[in-house]
C-alpha atoms as a PDB file:
ATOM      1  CA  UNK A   1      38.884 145.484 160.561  1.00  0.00           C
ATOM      2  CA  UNK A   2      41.793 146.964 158.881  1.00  0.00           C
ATOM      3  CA  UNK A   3      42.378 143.357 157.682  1.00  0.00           C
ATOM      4  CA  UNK A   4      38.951 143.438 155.662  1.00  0.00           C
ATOM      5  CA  UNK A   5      39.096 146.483 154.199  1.00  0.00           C
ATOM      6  CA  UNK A   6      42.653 145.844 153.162  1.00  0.00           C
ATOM      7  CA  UNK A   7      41.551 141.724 151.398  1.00  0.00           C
ATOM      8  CA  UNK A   8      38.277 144.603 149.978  1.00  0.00           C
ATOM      9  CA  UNK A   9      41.230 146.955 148.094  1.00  0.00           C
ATOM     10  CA  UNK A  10      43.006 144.337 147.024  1.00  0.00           C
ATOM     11  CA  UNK A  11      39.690 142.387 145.392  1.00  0.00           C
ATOM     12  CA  UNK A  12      38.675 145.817 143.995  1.00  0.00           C
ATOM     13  CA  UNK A  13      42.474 146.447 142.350  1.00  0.00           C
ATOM     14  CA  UNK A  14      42.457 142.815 140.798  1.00  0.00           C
ATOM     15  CA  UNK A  15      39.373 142.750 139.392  1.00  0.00           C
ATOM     16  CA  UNK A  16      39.478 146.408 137.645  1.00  0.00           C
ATOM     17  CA  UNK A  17      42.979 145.211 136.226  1.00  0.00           C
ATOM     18  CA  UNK A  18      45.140 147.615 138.461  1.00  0.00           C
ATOM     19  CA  UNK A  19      46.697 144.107 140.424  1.00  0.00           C
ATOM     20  CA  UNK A  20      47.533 140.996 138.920  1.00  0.00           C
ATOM     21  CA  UNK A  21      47.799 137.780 141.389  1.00  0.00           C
ATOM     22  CA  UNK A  22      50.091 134.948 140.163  1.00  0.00           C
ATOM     23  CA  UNK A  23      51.584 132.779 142.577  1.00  0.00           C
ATOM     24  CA  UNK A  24      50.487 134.479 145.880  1.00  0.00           C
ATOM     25  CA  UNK A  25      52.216 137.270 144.949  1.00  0.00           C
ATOM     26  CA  UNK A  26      50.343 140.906 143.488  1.00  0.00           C
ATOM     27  CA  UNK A  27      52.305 142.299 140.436  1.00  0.00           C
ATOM     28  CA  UNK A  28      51.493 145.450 138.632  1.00  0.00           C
ATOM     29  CA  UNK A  29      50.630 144.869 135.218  1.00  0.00           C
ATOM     30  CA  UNK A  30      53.184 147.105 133.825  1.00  0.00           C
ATOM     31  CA  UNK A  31      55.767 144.954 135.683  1.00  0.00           C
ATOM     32  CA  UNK A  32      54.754 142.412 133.544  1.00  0.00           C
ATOM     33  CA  UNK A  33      54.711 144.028 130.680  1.00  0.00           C
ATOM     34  CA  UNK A  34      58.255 144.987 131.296  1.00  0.00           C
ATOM     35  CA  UNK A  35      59.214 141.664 132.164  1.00  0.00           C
ATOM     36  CA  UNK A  36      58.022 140.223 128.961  1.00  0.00           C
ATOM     37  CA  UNK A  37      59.512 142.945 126.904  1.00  0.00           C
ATOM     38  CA  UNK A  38      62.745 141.888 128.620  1.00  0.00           C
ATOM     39  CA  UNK A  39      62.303 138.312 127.954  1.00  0.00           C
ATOM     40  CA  UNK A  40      61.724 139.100 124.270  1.00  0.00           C
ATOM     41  CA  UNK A  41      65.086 140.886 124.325  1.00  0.00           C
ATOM     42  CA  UNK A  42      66.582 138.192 126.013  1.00  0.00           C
ATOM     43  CA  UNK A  43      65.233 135.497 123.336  1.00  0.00           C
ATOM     44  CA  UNK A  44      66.453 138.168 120.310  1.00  0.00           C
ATOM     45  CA  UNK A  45      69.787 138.628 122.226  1.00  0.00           C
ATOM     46  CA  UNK A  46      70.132 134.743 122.100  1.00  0.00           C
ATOM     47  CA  UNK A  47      68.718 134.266 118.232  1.00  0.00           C
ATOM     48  CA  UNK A  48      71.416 136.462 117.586  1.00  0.00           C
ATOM     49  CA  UNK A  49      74.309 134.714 118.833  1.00  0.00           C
ATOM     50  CA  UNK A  50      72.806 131.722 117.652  1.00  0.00           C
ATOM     51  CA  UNK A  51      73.175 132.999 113.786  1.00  0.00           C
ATOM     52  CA  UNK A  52      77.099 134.865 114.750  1.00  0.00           C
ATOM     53  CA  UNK A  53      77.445 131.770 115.636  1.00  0.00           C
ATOM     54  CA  UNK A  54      76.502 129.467 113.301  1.00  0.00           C
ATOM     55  CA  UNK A  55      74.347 127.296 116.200  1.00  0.00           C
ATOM     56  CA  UNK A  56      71.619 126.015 113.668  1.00  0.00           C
ATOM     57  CA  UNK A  57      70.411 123.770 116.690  1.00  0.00           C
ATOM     58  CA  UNK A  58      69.707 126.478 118.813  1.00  0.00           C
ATOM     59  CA  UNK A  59      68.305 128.886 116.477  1.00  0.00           C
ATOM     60  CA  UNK A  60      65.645 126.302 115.933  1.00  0.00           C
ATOM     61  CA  UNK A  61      64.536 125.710 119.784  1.00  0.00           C
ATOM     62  CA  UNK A  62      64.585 130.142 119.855  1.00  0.00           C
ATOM     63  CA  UNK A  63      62.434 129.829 116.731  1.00  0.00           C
ATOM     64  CA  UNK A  64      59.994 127.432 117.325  1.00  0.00           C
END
């Protein structure tokens, strides 16, 4: 029973937005906010060295 009501929250979290499933796996969707906001850093970190640099090549794949 506690099984049910437990696959019931779950249902009712994901579909009102509080729960995101990807992969089998439930994720908060201000985790993945933060994770993208980190990945954007990450990508601006990398455009930056690219230009220090002078790494045309790579500043185009971070670019496009």
């Amino acid at each position: 029973m506690f099984d049910s009501i437990l696959k019931a929250a779950i249902a009712l979290a994901i579909q009102e937005g509080l729960l995101v499933e990807e992969d089998g796996v439930l994720l908060s969707p201000t985790t993945i906010n933060l994770v993208n906001e980190i990945e954007e850093m990450h990508r601006q970190h990398l455009i930056d060295m690219a230009l220090a640099n002078n790494d045309r090549e790579l500043f185009m794949q971070l670019t496009n």
